[in-house]
N, C-alpha and C. Protein backbone atom coordinates (compact mmCIF):
# COMPACT_ATOMS: atom_id res chain seq x y z
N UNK A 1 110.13 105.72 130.92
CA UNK A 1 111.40 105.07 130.70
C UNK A 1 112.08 105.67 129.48
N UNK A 2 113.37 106.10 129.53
CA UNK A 2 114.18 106.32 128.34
C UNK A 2 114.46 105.31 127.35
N UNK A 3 114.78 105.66 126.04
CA UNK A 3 115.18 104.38 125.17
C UNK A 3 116.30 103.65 125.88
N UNK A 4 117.11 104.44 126.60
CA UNK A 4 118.00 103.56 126.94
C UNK A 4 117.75 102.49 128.14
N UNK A 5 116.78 102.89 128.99
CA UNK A 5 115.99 101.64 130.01
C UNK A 5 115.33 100.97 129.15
N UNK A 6 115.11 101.09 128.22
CA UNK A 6 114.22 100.34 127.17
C UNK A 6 114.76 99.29 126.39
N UNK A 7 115.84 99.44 125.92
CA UNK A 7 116.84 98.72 125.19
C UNK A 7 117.52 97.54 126.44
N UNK A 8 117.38 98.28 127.19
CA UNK A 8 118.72 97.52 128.28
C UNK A 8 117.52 96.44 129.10
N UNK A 9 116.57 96.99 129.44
CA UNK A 9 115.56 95.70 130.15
C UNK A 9 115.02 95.01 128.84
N UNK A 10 115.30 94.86 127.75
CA UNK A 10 114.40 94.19 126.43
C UNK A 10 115.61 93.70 126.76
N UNK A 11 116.83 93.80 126.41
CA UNK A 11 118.18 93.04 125.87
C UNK A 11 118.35 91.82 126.91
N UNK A 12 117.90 92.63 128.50
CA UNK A 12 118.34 91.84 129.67
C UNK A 12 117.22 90.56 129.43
N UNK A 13 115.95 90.70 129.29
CA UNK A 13 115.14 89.31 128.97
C UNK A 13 115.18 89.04 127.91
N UNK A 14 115.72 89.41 126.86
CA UNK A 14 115.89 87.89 125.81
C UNK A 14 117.06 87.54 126.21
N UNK A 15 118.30 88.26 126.88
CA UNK A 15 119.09 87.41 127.18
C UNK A 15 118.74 86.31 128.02
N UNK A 16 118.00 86.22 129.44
CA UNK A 16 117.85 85.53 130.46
C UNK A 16 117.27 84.56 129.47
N UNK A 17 116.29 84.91 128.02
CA UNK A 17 115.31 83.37 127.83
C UNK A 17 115.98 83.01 126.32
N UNK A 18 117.76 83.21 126.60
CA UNK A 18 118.62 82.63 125.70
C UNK A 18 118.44 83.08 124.38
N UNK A 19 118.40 84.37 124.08
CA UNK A 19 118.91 85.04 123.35
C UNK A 19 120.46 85.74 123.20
N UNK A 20 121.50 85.76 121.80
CA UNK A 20 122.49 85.77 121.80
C UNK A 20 122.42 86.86 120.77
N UNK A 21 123.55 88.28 120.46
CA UNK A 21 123.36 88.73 119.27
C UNK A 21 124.44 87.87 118.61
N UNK A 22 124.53 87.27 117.63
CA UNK A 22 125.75 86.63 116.89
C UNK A 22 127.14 87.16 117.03
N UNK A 23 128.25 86.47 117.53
CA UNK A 23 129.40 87.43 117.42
C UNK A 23 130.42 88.26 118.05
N UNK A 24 128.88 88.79 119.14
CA UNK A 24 128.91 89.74 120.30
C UNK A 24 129.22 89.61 121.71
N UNK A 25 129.44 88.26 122.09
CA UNK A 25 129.36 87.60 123.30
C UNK A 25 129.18 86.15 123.58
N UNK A 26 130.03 85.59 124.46
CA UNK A 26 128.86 84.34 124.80
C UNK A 26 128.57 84.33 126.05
N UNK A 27 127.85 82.97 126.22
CA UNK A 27 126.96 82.88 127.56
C UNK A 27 128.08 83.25 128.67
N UNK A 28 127.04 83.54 129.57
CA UNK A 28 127.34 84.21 131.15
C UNK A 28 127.76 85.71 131.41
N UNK A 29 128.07 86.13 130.31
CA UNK A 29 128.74 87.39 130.00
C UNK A 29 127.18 88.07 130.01
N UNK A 30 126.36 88.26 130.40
CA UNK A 30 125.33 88.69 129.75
C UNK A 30 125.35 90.11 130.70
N UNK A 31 125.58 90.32 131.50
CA UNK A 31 125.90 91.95 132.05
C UNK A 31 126.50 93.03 131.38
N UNK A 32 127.48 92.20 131.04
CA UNK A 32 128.65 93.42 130.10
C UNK A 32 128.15 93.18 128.94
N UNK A 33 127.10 92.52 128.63
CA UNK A 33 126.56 92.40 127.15
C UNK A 33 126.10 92.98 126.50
N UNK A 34 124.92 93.56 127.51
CA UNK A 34 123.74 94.30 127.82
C UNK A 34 124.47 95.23 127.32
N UNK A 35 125.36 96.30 128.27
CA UNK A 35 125.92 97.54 128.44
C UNK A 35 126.63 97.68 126.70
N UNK A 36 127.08 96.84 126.76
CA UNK A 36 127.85 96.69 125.12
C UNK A 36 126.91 96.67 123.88
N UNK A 37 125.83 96.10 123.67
CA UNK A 37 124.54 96.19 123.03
C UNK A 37 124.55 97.45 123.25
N UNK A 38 123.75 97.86 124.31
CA UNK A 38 123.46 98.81 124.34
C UNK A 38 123.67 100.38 123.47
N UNK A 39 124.89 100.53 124.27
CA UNK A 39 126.16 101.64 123.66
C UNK A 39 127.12 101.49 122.49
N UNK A 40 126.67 100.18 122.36
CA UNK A 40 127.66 100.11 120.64
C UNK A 40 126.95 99.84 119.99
N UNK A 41 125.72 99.70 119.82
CA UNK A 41 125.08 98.78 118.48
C UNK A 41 123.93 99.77 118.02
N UNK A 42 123.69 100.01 116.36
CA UNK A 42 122.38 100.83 116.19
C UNK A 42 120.87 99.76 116.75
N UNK A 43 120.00 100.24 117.33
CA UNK A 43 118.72 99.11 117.76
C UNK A 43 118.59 98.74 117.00
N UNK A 44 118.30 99.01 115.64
CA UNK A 44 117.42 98.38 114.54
C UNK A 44 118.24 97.26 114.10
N UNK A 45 119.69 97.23 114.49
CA UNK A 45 120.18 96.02 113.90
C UNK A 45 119.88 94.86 115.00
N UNK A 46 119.31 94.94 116.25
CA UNK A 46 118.79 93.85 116.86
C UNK A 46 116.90 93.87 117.17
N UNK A 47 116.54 95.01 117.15
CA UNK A 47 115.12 95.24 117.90
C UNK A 47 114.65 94.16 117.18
N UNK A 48 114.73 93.85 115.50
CA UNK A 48 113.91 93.51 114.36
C UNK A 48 114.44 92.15 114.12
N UNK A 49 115.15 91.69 115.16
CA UNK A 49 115.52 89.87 114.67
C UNK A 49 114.59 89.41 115.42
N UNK A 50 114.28 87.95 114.21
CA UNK A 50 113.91 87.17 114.82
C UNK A 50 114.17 86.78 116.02
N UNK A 51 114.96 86.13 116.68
CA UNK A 51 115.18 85.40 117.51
C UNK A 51 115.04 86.27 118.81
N UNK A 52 115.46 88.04 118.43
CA UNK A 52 115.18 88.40 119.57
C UNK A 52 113.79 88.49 119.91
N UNK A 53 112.97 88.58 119.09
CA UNK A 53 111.44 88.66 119.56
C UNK A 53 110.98 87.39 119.76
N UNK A 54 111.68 86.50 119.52
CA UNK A 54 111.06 85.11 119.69
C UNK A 54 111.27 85.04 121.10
N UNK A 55 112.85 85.48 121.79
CA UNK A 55 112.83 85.57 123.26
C UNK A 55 112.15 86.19 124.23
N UNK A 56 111.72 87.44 123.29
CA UNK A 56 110.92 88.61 124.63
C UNK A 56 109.54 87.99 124.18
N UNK A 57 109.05 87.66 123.52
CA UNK A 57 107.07 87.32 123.44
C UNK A 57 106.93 85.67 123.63
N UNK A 58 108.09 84.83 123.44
CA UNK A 58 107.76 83.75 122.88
C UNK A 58 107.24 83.17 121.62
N UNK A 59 107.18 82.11 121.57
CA UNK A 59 106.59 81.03 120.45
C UNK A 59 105.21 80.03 120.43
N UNK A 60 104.66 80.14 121.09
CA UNK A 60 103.54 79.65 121.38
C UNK A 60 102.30 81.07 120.78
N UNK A 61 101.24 79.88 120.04
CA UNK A 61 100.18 80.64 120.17
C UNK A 61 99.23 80.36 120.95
N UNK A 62 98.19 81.48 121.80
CA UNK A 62 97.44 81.77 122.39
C UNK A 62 96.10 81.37 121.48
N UNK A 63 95.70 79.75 122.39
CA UNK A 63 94.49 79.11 121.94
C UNK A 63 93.33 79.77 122.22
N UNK A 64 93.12 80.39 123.83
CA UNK A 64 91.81 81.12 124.45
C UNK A 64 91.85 82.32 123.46
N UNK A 65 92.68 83.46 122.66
CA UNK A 65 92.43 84.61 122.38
C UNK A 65 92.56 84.38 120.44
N UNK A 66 91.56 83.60 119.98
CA UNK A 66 91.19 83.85 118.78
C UNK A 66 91.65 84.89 117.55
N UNK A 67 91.16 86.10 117.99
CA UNK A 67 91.69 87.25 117.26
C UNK A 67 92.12 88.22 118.97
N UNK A 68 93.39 89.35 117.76
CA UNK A 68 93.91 90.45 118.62
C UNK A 68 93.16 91.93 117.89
N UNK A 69 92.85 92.54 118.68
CA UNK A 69 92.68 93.92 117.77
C UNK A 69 94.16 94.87 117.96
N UNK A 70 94.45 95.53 116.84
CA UNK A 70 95.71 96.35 117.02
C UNK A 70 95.57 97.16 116.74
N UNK A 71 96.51 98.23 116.60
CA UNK A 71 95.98 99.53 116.36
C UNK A 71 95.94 100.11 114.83
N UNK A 72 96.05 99.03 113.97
CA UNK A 72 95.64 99.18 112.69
C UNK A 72 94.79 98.19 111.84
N UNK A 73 93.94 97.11 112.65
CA UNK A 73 92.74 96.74 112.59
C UNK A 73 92.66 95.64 113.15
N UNK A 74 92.31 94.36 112.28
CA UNK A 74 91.74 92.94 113.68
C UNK A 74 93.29 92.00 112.88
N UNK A 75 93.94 91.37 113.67
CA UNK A 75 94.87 90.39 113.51
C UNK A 75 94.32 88.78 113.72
N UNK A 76 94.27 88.01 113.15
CA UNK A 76 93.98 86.70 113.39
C UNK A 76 95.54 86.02 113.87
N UNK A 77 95.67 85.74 115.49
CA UNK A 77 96.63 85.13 115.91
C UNK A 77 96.69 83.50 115.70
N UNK A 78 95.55 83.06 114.92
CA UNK A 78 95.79 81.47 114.38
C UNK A 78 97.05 81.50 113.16
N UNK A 79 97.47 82.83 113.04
CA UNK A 79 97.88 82.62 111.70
C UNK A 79 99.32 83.46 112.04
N UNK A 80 99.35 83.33 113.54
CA UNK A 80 100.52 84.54 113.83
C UNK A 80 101.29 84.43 115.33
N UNK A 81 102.54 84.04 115.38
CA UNK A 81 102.63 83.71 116.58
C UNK A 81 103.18 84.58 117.32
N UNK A 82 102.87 84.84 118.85
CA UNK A 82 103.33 86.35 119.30
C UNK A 82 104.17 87.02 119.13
N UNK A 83 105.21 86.59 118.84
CA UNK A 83 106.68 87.17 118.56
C UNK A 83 106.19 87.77 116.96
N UNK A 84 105.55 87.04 116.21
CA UNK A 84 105.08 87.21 114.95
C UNK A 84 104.48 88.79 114.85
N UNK A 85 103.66 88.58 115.72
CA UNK A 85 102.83 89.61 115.82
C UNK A 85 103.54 90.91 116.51
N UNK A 86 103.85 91.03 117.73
CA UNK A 86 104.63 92.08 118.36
C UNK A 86 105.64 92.58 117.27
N UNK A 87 106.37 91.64 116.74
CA UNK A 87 107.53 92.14 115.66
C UNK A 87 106.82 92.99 114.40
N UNK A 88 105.67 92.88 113.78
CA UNK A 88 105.62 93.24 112.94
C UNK A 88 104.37 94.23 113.45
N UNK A 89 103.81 94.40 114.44
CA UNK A 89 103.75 95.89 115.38
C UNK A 89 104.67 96.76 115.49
N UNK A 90 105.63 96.74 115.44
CA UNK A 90 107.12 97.10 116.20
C UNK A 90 107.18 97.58 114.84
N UNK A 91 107.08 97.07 113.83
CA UNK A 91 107.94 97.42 112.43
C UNK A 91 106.74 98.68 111.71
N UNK A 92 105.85 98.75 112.10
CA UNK A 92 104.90 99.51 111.51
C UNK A 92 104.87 101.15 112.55
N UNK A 93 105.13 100.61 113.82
CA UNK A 93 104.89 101.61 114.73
C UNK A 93 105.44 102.83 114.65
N UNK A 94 105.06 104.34 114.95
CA UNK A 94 105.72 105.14 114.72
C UNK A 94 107.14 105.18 115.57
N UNK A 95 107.16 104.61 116.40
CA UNK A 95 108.38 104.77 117.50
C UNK A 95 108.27 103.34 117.81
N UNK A 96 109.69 102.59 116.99
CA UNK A 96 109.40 101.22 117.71
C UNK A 96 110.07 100.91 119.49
N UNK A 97 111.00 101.62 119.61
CA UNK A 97 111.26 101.66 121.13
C UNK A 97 110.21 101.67 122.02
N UNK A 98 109.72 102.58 121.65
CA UNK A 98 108.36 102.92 122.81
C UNK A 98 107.32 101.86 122.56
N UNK A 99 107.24 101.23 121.62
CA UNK A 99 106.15 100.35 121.49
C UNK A 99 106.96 99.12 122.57
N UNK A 100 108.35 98.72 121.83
CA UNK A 100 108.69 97.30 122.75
C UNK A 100 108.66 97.94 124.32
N UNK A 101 108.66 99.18 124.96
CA UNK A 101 108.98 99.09 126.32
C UNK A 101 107.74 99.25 126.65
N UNK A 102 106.27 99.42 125.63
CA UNK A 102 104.97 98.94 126.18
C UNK A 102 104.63 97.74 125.93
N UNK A 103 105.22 96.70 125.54
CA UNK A 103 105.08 95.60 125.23
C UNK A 103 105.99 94.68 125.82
N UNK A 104 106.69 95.01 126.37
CA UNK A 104 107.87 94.05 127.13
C UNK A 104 107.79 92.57 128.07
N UNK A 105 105.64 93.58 128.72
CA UNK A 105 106.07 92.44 129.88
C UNK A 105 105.05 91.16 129.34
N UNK A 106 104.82 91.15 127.99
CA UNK A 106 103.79 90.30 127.14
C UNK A 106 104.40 89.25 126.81
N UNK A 107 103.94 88.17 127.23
CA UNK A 107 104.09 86.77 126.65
C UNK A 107 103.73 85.83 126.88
């Protein structure tokens, strides 16, 4: 997938689970939203919000999975909630695009 399938299916599900960028749109518009995100906006001014990672991973923590291992050592998810965690994966990663479009369909 290109960054740009990458950006545009991340944007399209936090929109569907009511994610908004401030400013940029409101509800129902979310087609021409996408495309507009997309092509007008630098990523980093949305990849790294809250709220958008709260939409693509959720808010709930995962009671059955104790600890996560990542790729820079063991994470305790009692202390981290997925969005928590994916986001600050994302922020360390060498390529955060490519990390969210391997992480997209997690939550």
């Amino acid at each position: 997938m290109t960054n740009t399938e990458i950006l545009t299916k991340a944007i399209q599900k936090a929109v569907e689970s009511g994610w908004m960028l401030q400013g940029v749109y409101s509800a129902g518009s979310s087609k021409s939203a996408t495309k507009y995100i997309v092509d007008g906006f630098e990523p980093k001014l949305f990849i790294f919000d809250h709220d958008f990672a709260k939409a693509l991973w959720g808010d709930q923590r995962d009671i059955d999975s104790p600890m996560s291992v990542g790729p820079r050592g063991v994470v305790s998810i009692h202390n981290l909630r997925p969005w928590q965690y994916h986001l600050q994966q994302m922020v360390i990663a060498e390529d955060p695009i490519k990390y969210l479009g391997e992480h997209l369909n997690e939550q």
